[in-house]
PDB file of N, CA and C in Angstrom:
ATOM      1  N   UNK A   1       9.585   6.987   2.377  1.00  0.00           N
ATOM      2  CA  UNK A   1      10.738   7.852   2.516  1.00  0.00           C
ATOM      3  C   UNK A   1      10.376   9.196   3.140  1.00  0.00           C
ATOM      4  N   UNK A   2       9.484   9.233   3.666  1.00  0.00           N
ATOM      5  CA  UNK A   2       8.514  10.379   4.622  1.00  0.00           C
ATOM      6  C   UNK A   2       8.232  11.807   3.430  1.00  0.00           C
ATOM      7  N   UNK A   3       8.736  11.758   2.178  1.00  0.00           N
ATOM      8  CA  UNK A   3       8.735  12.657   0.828  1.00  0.00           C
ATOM      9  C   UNK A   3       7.509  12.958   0.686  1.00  0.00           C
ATOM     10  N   UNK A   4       7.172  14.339   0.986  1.00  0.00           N
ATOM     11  CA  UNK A   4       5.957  14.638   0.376  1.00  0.00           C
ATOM     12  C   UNK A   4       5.612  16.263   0.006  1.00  0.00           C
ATOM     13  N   UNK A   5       4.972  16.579  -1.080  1.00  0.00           N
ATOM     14  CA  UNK A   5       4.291  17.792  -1.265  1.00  0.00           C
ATOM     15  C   UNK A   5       3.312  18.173  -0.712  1.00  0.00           C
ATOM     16  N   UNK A   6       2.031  17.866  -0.115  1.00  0.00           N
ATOM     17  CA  UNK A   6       1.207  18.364   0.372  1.00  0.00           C
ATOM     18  C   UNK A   6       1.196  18.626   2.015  1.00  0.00           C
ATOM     19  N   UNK A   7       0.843  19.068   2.574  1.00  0.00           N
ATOM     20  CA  UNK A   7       0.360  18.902   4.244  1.00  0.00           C
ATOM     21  C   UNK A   7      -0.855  18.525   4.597  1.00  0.00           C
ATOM     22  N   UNK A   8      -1.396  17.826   4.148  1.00  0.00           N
ATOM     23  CA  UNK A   8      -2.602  16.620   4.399  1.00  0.00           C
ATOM     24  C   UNK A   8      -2.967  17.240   6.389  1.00  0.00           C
ATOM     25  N   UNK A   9      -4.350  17.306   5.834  1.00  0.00           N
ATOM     26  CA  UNK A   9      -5.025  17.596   7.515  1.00  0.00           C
ATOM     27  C   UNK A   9      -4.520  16.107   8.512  1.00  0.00           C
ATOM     28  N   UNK A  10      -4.874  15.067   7.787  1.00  0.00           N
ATOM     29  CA  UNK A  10      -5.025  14.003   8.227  1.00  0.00           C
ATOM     30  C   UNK A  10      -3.965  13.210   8.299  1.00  0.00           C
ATOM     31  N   UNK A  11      -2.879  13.546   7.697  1.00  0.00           N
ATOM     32  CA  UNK A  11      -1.420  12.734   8.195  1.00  0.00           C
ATOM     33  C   UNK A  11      -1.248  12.260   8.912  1.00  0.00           C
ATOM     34  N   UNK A  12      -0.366  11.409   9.264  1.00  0.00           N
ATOM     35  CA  UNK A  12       0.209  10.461  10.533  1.00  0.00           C
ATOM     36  C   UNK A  12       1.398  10.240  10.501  1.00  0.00           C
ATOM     37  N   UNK A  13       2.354  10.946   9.731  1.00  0.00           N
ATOM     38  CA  UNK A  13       3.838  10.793   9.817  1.00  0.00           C
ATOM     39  C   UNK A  13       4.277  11.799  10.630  1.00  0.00           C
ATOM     40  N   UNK A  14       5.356  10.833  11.186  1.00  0.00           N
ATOM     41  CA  UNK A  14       5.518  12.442  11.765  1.00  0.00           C
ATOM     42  C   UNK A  14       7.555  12.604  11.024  1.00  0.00           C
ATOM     43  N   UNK A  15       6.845  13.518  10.584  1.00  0.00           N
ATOM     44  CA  UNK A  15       7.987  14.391   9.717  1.00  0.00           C
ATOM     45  C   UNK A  15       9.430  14.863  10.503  1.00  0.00           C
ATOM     46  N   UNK A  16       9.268  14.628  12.234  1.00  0.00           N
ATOM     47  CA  UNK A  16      10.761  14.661  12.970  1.00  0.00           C
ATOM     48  C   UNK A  16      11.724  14.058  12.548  1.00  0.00           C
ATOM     49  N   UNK A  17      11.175  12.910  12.405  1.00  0.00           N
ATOM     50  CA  UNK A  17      11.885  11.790  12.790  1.00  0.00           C
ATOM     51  C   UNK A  17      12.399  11.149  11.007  1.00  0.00           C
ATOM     52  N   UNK A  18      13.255  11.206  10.433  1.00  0.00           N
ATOM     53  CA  UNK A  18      13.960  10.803   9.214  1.00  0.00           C
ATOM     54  C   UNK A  18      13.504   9.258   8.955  1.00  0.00           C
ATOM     55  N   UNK A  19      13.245   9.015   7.560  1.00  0.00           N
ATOM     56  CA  UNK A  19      12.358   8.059   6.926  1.00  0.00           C
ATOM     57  C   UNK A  19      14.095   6.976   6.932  1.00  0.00           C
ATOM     58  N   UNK A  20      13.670   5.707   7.115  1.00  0.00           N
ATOM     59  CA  UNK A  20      14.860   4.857   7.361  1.00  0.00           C
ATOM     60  C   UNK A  20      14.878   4.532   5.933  1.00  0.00           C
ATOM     61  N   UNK A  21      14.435   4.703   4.829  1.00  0.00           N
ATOM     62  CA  UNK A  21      15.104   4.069   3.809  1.00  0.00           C
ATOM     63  C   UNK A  21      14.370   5.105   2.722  1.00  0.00           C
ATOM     64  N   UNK A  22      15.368   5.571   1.842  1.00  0.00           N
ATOM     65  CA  UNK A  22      15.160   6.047   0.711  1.00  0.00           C
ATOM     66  C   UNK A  22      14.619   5.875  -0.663  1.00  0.00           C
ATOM     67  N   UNK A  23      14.761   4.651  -0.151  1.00  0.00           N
ATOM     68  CA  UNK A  23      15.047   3.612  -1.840  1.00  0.00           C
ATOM     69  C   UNK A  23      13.571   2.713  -1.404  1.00  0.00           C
ATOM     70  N   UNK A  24      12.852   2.494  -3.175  1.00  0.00           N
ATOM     71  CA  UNK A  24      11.175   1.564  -3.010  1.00  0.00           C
ATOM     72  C   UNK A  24      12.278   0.072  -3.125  1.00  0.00           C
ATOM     73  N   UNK A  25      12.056  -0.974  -2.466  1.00  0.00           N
ATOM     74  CA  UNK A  25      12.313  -2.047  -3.143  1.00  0.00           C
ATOM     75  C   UNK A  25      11.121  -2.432  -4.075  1.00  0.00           C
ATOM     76  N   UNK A  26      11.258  -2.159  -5.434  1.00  0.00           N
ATOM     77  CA  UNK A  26      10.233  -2.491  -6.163  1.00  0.00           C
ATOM     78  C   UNK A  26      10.132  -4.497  -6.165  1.00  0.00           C
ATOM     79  N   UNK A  27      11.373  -4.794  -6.580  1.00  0.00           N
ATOM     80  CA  UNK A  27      11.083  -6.205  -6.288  1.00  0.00           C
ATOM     81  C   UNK A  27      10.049  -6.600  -5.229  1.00  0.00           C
ATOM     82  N   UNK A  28      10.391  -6.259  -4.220  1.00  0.00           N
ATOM     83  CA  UNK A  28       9.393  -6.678  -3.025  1.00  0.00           C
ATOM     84  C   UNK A  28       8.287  -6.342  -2.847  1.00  0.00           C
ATOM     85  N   UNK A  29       8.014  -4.834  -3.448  1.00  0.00           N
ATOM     86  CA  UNK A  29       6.600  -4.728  -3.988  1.00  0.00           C
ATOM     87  C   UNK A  29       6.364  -5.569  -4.410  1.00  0.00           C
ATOM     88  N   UNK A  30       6.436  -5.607  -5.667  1.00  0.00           N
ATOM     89  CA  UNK A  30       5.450  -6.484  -6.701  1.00  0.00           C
ATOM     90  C   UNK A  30       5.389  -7.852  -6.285  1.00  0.00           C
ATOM     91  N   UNK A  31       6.369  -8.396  -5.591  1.00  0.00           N
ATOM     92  CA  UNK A  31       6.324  -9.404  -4.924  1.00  0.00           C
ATOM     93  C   UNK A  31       5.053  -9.677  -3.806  1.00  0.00           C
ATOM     94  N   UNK A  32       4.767  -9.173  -3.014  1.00  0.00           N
ATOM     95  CA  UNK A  32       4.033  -8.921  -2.049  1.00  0.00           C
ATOM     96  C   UNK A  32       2.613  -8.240  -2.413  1.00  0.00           C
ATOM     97  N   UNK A  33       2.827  -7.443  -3.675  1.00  0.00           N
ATOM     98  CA  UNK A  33       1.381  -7.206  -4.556  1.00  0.00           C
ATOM     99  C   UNK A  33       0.921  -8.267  -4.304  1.00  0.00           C
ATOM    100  N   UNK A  34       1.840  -9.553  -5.467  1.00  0.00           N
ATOM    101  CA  UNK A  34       1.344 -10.827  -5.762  1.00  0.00           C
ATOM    102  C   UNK A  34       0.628 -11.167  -5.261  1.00  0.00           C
ATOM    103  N   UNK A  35       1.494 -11.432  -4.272  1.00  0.00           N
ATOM    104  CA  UNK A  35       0.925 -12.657  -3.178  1.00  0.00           C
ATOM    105  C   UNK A  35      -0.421 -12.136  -2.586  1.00  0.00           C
ATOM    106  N   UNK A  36      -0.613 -11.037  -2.571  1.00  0.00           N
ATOM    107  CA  UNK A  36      -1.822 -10.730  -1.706  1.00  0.00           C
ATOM    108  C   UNK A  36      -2.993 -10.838  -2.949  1.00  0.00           C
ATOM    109  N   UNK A  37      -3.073 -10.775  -3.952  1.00  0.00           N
ATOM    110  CA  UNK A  37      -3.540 -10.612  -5.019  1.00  0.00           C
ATOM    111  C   UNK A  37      -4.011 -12.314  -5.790  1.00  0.00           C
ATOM    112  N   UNK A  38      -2.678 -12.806  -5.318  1.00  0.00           N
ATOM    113  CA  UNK A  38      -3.091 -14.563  -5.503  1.00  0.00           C
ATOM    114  C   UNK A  38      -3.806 -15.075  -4.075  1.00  0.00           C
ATOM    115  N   UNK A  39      -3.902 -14.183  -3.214  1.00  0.00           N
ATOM    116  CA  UNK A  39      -4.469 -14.787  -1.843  1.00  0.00           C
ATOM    117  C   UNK A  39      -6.226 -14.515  -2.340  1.00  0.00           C
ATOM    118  N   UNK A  40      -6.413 -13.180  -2.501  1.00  0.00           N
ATOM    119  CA  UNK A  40      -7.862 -12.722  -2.802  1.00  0.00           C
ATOM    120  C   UNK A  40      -8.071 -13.512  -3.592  1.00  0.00           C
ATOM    121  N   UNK A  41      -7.334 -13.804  -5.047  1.00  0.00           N
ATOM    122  CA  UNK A  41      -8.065 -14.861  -6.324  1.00  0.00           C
ATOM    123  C   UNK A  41      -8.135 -16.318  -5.510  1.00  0.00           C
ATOM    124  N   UNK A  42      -7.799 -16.702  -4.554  1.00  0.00           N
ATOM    125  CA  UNK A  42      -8.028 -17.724  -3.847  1.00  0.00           C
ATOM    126  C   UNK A  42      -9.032 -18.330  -3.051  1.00  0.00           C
ATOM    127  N   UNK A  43      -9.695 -16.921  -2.646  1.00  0.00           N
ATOM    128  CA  UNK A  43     -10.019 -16.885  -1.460  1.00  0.00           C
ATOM    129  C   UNK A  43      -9.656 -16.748  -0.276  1.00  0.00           C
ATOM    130  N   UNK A  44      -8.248 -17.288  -0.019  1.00  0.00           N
ATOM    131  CA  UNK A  44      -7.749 -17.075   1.225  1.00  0.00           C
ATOM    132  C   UNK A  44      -7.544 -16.012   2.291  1.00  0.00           C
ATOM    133  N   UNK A  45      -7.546 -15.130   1.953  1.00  0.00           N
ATOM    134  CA  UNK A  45      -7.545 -13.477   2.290  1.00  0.00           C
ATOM    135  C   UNK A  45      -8.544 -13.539   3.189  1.00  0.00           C
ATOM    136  N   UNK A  46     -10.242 -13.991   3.255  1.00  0.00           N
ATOM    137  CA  UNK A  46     -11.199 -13.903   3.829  1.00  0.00           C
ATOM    138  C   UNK A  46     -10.985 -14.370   5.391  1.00  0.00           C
ATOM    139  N   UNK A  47     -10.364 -16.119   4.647  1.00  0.00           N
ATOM    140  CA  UNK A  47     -10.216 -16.648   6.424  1.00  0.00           C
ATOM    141  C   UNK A  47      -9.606 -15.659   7.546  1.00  0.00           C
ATOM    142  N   UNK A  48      -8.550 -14.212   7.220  1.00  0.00           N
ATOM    143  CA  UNK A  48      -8.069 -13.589   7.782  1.00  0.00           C
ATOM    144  C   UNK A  48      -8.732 -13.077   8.762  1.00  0.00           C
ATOM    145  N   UNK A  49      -8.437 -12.792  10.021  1.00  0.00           N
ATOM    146  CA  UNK A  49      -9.540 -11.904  11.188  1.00  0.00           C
ATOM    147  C   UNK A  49     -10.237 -10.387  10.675  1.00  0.00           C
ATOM    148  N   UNK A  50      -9.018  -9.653  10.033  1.00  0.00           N
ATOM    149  CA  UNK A  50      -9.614  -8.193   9.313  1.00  0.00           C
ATOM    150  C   UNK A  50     -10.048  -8.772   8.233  1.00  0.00           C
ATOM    151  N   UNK A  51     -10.302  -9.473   7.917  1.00  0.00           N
ATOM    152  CA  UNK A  51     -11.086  -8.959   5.918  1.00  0.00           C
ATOM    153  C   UNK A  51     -12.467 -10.940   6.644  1.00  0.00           C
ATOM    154  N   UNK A  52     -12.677 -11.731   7.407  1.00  0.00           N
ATOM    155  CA  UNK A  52     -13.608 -12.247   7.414  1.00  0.00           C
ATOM    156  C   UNK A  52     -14.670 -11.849   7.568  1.00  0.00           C
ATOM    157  N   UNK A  53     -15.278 -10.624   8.277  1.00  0.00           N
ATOM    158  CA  UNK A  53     -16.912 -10.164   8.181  1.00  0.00           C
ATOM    159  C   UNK A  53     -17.471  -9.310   6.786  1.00  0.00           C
ATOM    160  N   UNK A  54     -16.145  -9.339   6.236  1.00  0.00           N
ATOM    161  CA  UNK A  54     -16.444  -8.858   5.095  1.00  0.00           C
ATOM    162  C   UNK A  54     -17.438  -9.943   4.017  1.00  0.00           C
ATOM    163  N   UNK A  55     -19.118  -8.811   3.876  1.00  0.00           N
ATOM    164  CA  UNK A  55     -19.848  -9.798   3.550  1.00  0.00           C
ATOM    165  C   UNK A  55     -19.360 -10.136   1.978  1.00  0.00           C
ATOM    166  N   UNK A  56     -20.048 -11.622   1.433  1.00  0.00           N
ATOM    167  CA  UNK A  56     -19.438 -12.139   0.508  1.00  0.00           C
ATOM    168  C   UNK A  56     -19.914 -11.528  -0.431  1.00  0.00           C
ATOM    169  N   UNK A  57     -20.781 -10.758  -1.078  1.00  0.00           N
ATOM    170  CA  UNK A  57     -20.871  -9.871  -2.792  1.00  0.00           C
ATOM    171  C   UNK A  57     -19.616  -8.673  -2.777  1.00  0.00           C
ATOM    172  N   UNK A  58     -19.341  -8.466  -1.598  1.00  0.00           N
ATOM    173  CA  UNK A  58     -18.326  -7.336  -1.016  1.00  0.00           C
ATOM    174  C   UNK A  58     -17.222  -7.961  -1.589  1.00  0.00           C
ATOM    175  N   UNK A  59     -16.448  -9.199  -1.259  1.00  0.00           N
ATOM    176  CA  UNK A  59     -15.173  -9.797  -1.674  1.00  0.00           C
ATOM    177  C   UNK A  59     -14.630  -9.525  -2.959  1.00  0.00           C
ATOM    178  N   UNK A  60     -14.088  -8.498  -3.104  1.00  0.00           N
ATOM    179  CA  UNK A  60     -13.438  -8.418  -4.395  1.00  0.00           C
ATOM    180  C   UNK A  60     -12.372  -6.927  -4.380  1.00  0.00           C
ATOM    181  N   UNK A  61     -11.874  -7.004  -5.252  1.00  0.00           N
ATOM    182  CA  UNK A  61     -11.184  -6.072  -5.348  1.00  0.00           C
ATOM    183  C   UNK A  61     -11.224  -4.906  -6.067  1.00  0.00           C
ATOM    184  N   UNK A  62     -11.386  -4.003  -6.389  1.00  0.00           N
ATOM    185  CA  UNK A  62     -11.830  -2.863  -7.624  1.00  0.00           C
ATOM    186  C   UNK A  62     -10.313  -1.954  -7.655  1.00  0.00           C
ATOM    187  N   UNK A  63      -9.656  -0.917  -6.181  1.00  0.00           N
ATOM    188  CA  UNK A  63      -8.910  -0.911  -6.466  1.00  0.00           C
ATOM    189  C   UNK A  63      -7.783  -0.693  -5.702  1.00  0.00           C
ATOM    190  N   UNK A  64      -6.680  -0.610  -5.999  1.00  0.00           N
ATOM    191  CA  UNK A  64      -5.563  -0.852  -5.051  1.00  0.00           C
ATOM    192  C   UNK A  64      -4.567   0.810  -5.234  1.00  0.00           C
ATOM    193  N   UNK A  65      -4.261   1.232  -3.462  1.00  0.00           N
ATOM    194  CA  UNK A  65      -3.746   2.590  -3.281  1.00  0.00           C
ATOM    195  C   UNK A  65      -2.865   1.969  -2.396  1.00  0.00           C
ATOM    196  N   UNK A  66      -1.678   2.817  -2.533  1.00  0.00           N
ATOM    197  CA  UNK A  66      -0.278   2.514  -2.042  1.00  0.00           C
ATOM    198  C   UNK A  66      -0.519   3.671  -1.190  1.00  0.00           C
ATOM    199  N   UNK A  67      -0.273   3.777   0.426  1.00  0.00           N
ATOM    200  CA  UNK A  67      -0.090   4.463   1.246  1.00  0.00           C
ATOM    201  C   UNK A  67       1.189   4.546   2.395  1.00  0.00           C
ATOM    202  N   UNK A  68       1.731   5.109   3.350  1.00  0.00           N
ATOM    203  CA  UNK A  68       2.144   4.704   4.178  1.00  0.00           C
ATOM    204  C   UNK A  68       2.998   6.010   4.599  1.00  0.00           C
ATOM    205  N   UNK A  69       4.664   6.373   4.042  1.00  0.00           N
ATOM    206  CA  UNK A  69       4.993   7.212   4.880  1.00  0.00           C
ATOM    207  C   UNK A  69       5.632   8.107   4.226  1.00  0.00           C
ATOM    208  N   UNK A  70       4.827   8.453   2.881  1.00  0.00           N
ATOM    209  CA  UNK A  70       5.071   9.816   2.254  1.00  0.00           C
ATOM    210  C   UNK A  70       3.868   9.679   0.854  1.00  0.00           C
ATOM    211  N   UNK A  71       4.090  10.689  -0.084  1.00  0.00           N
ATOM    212  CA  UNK A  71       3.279  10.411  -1.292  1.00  0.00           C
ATOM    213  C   UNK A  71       3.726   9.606  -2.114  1.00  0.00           C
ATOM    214  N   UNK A  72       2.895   9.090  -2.422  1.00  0.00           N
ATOM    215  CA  UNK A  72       3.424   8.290  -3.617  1.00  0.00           C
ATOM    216  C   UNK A  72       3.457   8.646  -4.851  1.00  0.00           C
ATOM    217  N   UNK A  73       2.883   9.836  -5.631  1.00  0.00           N
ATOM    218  CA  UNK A  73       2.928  10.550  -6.370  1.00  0.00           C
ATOM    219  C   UNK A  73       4.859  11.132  -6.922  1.00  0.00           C
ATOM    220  N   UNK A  74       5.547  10.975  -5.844  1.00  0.00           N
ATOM    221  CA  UNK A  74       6.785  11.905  -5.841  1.00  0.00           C
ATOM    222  C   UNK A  74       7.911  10.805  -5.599  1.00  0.00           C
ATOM    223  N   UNK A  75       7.310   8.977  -5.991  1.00  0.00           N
ATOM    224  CA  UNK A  75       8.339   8.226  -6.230  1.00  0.00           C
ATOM    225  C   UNK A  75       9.079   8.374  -7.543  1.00  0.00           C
ATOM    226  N   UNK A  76      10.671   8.070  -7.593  1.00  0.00           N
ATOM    227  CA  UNK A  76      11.191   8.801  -8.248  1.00  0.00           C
ATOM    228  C   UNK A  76      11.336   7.696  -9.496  1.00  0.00           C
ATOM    229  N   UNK A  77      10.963   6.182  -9.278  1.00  0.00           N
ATOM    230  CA  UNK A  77      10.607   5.032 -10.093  1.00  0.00           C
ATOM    231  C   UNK A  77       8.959   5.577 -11.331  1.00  0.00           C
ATOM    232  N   UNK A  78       9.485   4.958 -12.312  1.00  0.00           N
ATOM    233  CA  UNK A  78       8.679   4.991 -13.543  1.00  0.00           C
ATOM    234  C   UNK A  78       7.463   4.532 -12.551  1.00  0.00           C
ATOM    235  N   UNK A  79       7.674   2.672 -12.175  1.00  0.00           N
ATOM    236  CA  UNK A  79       7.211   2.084 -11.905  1.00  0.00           C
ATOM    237  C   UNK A  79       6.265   2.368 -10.732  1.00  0.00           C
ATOM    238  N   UNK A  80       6.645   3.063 -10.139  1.00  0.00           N
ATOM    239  CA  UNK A  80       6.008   3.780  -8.940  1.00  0.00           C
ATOM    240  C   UNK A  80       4.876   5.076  -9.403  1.00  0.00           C
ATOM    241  N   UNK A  81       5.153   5.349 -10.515  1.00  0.00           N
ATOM    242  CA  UNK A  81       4.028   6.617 -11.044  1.00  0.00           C
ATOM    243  C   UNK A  81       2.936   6.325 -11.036  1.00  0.00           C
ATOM    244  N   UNK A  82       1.466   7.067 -10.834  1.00  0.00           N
ATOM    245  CA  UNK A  82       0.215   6.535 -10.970  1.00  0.00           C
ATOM    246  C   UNK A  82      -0.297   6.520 -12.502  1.00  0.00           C
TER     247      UNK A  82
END
């Protein structure tokens, strides 16, 4: 939702241009958590072009950060809090 408190050196939004949706679909999160989450417990994730040179003691997950086009700190969902 382009929402954010800080001014990060390193940003990549660009703050002109109005965030097209306001609202998290949390359903589709957690949905799409899943699946990526049942892909890694699978294995399947690896065959992928980005994550195959990833050597194999490396394969795993430790931990997972939500990024993209504001903070996530300042979602207004419980569910969304860190």
């Amino acid at each position: 939702d382009k929402i954010c408190n800080f001014d990060c050196v390193y940003c990549q939004v660009d703050r002109a241009i109005p965030g097209a949706t306001k609202v998290v679909d949390l359903p589709r999160l957690k949905a799409e958590l899943a699946a990526m989450l049942e892909s890694v417990a699978r294995g399947e994730i690896w065959g992928h072009a980005k994550f195959r040179d990833v050597p194999v003691p490396l394969r795993t997950v430790h931990d997972i950060a939500f990024s993209g086009d504001g903070e996530p700190t300042t979602c207004r969902h419980r569910a969304c809090s860190p």
